[in-house]
N, C-alpha and C. Protein backbone atom coordinates (compact mmCIF):
# COMPACT_ATOMS: atom_id res chain seq x y z
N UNK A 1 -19.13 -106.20 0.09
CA UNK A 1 -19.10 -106.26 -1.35
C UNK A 1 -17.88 -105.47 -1.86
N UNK A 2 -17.17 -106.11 -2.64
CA UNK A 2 -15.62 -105.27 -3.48
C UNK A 2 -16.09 -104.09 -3.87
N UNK A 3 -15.87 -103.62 -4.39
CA UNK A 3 -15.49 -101.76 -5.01
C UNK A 3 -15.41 -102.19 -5.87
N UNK A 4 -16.06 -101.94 -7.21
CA UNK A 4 -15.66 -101.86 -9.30
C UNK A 4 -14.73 -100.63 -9.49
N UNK A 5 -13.86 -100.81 -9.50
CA UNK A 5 -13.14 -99.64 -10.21
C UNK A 5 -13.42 -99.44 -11.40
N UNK A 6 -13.38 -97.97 -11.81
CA UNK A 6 -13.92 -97.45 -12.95
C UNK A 6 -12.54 -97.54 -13.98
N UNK A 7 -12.49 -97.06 -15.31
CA UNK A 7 -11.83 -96.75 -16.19
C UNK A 7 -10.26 -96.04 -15.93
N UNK A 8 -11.26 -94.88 -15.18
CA UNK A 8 -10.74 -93.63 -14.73
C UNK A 8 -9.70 -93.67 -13.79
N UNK A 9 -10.31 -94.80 -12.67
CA UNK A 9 -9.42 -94.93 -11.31
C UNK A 9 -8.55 -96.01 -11.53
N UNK A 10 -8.62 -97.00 -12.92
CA UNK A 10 -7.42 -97.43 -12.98
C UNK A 10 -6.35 -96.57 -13.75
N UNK A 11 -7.11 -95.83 -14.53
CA UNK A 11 -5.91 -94.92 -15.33
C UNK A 11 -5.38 -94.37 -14.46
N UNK A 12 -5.61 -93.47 -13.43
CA UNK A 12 -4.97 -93.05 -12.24
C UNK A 12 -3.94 -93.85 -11.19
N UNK A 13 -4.40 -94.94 -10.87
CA UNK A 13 -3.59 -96.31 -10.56
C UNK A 13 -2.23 -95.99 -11.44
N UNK A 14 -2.14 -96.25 -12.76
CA UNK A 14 -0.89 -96.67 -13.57
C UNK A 14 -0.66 -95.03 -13.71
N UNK A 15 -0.88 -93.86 -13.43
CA UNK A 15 -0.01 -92.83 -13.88
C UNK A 15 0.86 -93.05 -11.99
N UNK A 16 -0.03 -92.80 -11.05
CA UNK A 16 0.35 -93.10 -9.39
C UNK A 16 1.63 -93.82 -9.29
N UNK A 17 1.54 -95.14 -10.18
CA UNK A 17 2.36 -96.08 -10.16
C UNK A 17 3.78 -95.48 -10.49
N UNK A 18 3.69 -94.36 -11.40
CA UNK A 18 5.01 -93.58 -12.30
C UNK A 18 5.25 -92.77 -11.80
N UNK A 19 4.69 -92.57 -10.49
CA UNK A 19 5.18 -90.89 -9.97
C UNK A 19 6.35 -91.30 -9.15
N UNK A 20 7.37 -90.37 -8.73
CA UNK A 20 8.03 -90.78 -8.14
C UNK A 20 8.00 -90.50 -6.38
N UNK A 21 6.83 -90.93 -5.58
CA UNK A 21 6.64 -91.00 -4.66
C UNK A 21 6.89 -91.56 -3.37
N UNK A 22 6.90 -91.93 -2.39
CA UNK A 22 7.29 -92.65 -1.62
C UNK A 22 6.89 -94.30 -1.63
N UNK A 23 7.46 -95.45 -1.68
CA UNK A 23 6.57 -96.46 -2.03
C UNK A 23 5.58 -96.92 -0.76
N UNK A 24 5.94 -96.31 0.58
CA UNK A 24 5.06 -96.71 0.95
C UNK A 24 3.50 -95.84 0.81
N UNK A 25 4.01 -94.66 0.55
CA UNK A 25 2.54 -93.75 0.39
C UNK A 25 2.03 -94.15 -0.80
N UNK A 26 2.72 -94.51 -1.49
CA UNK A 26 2.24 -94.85 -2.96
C UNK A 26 1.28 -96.04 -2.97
N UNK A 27 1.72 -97.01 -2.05
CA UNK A 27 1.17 -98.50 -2.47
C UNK A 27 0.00 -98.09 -0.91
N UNK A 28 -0.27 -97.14 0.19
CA UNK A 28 -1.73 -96.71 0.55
C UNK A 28 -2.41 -96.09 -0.34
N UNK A 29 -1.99 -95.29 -0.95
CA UNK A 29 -3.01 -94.39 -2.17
C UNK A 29 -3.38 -95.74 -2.85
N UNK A 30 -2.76 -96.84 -3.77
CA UNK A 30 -3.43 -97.38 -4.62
C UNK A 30 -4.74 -98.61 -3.80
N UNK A 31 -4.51 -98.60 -2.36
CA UNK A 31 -5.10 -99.74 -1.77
C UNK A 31 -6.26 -98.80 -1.28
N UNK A 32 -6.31 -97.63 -0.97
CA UNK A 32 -7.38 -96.79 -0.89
C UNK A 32 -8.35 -96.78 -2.15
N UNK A 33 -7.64 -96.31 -3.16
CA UNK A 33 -8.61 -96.45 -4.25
C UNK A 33 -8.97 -97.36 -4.65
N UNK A 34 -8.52 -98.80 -4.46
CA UNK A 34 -9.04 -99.73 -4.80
C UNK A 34 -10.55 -100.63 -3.52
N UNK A 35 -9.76 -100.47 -2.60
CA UNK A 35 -11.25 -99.91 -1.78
C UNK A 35 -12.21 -100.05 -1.80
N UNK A 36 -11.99 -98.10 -2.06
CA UNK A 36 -13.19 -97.58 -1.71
C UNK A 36 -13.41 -96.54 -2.63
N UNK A 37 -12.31 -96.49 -4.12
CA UNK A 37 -12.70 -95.51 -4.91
C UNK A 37 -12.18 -94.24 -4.43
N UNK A 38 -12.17 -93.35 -5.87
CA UNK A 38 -11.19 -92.26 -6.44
C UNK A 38 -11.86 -91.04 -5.52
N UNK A 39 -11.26 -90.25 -4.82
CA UNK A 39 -12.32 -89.21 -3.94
C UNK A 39 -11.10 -88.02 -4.11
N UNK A 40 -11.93 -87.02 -3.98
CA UNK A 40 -11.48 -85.11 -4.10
C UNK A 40 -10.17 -85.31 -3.25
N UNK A 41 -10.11 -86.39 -1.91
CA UNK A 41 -8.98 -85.98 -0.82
C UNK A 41 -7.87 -86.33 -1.35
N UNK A 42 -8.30 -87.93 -2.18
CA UNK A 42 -7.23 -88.89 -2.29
C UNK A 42 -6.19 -87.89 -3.73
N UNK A 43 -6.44 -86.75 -4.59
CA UNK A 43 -6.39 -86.63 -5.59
C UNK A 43 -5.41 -84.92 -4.74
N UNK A 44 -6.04 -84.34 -4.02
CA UNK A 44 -5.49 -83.45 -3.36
C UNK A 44 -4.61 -83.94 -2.48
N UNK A 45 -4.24 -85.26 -2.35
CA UNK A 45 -2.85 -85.50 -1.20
C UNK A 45 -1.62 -85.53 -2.33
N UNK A 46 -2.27 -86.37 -3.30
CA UNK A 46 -1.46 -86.39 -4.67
C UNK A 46 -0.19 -85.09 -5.28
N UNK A 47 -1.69 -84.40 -5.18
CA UNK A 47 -1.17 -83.01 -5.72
C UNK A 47 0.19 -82.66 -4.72
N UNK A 48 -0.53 -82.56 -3.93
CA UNK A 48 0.45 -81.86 -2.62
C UNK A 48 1.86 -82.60 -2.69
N UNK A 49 1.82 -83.71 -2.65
CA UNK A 49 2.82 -84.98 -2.95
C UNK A 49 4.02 -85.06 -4.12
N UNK A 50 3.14 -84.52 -4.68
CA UNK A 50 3.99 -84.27 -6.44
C UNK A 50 4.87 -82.76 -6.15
N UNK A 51 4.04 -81.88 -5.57
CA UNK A 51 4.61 -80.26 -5.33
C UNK A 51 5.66 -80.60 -4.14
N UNK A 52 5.62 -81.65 -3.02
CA UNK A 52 6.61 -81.60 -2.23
C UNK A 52 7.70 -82.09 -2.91
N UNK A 53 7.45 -83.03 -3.85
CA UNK A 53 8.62 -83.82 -4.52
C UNK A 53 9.45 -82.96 -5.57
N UNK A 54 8.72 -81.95 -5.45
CA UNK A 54 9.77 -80.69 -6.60
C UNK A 54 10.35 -80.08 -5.66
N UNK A 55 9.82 -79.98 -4.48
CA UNK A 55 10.36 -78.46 -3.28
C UNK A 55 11.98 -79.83 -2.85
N UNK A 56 11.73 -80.72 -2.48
CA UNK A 56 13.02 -82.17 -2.37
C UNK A 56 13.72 -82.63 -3.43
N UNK A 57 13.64 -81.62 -4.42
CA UNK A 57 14.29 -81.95 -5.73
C UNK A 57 14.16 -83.64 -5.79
N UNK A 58 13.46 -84.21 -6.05
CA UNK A 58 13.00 -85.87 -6.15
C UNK A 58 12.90 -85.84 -7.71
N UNK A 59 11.85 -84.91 -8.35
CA UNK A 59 11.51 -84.31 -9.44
C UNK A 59 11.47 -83.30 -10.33
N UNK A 60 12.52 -83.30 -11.30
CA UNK A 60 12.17 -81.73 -11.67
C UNK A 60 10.84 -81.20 -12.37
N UNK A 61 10.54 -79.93 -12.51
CA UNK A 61 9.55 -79.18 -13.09
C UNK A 61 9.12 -79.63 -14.24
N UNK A 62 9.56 -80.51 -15.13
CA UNK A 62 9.12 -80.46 -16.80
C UNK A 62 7.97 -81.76 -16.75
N UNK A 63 8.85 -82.24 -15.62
CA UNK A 63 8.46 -83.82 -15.34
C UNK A 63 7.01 -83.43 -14.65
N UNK A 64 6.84 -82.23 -13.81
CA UNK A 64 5.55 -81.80 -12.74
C UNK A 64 4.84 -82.04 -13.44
N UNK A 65 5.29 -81.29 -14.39
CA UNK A 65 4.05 -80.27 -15.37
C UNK A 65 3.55 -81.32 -16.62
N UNK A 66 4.33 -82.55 -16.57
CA UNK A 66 3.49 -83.59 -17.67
C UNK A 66 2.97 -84.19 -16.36
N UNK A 67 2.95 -84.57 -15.62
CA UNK A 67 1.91 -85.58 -14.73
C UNK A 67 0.99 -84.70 -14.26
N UNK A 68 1.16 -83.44 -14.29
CA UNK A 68 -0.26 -82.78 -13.88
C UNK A 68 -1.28 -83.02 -15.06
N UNK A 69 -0.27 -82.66 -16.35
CA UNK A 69 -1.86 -82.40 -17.29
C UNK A 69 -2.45 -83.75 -17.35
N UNK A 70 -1.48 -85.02 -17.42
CA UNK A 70 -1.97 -85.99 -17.56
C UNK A 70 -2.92 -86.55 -16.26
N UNK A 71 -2.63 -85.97 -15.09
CA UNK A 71 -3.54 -86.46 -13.83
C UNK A 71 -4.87 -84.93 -14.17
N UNK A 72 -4.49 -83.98 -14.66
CA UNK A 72 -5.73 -83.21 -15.06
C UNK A 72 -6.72 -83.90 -15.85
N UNK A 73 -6.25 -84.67 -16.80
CA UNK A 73 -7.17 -85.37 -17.69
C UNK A 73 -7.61 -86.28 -17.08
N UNK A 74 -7.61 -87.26 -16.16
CA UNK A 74 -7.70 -88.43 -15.77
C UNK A 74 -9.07 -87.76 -14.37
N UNK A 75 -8.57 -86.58 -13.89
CA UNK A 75 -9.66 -86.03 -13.00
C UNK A 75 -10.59 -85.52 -13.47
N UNK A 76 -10.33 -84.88 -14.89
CA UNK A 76 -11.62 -84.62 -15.62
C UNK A 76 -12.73 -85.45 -16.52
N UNK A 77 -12.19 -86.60 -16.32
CA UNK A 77 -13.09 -87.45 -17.12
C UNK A 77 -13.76 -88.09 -15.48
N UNK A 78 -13.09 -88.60 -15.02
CA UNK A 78 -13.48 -89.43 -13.76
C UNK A 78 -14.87 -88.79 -13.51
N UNK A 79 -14.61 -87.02 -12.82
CA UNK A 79 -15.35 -86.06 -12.59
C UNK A 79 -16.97 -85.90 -13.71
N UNK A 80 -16.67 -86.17 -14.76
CA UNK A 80 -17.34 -86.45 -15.60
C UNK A 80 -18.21 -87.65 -15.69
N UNK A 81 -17.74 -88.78 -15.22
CA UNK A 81 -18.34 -90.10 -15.33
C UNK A 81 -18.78 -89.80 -14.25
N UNK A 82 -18.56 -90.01 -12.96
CA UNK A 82 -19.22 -89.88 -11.54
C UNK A 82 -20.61 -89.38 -11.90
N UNK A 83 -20.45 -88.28 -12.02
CA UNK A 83 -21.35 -87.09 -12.36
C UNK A 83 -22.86 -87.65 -13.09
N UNK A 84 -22.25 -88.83 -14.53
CA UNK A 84 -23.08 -89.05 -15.65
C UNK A 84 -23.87 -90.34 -14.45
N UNK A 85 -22.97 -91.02 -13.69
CA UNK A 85 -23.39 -92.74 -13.28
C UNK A 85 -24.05 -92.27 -12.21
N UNK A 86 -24.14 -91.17 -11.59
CA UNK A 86 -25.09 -90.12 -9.98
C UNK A 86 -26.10 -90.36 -10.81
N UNK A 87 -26.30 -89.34 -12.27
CA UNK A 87 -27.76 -88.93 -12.34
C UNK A 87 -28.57 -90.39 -12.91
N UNK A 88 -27.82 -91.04 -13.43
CA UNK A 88 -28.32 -93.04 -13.96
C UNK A 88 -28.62 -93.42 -12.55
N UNK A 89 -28.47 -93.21 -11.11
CA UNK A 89 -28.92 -94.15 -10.65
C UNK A 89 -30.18 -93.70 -9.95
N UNK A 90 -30.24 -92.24 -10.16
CA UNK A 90 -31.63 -91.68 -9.12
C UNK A 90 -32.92 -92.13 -9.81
């Protein structure tokens, strides 16, 4: 059975899409989440990903620091929905 992606994990999809990452890591992250869905690892390789791409000057700092808050928001709602659609199904 396919995977429904949520709201959340496509908003994440199209910020992913803008980072300036490797395309091939980029286009496994989006085929992962499409999957099998948005998970703590897939969101912490991210991170790490974005911080290597400042240490390789790929990206500067101003640029970090808007895709964090905007991937902060996108993990805090997700985190939020998960959370609300767990206790709907027990």
């Amino acid at each position: 059975m396919a995977y429904h992606n949520s709201v959340e994990e496509k908003q994440f999809i199209k910020l992913l899409e803008k980072t300036p990452l490797e395309e091939s890591e980029r286009a496994s992250l989006v085929e992962r989440i499409q999957t099998s869905g948005l998970t703590e690892e897939i969101i912490e390789s991210v991170r790490t990903s974005l911080a290597n791409a400042v240490a390789a000057e790929k990206i500067d700092p101003a640029r970090l620091n808007q895709f964090n808050v905007e991937l902060a928001r996108i993990i805090q709602r997700w985190r939020l929905s998960s959370q609300l659609n767990h206790g709907r199904r027990r």
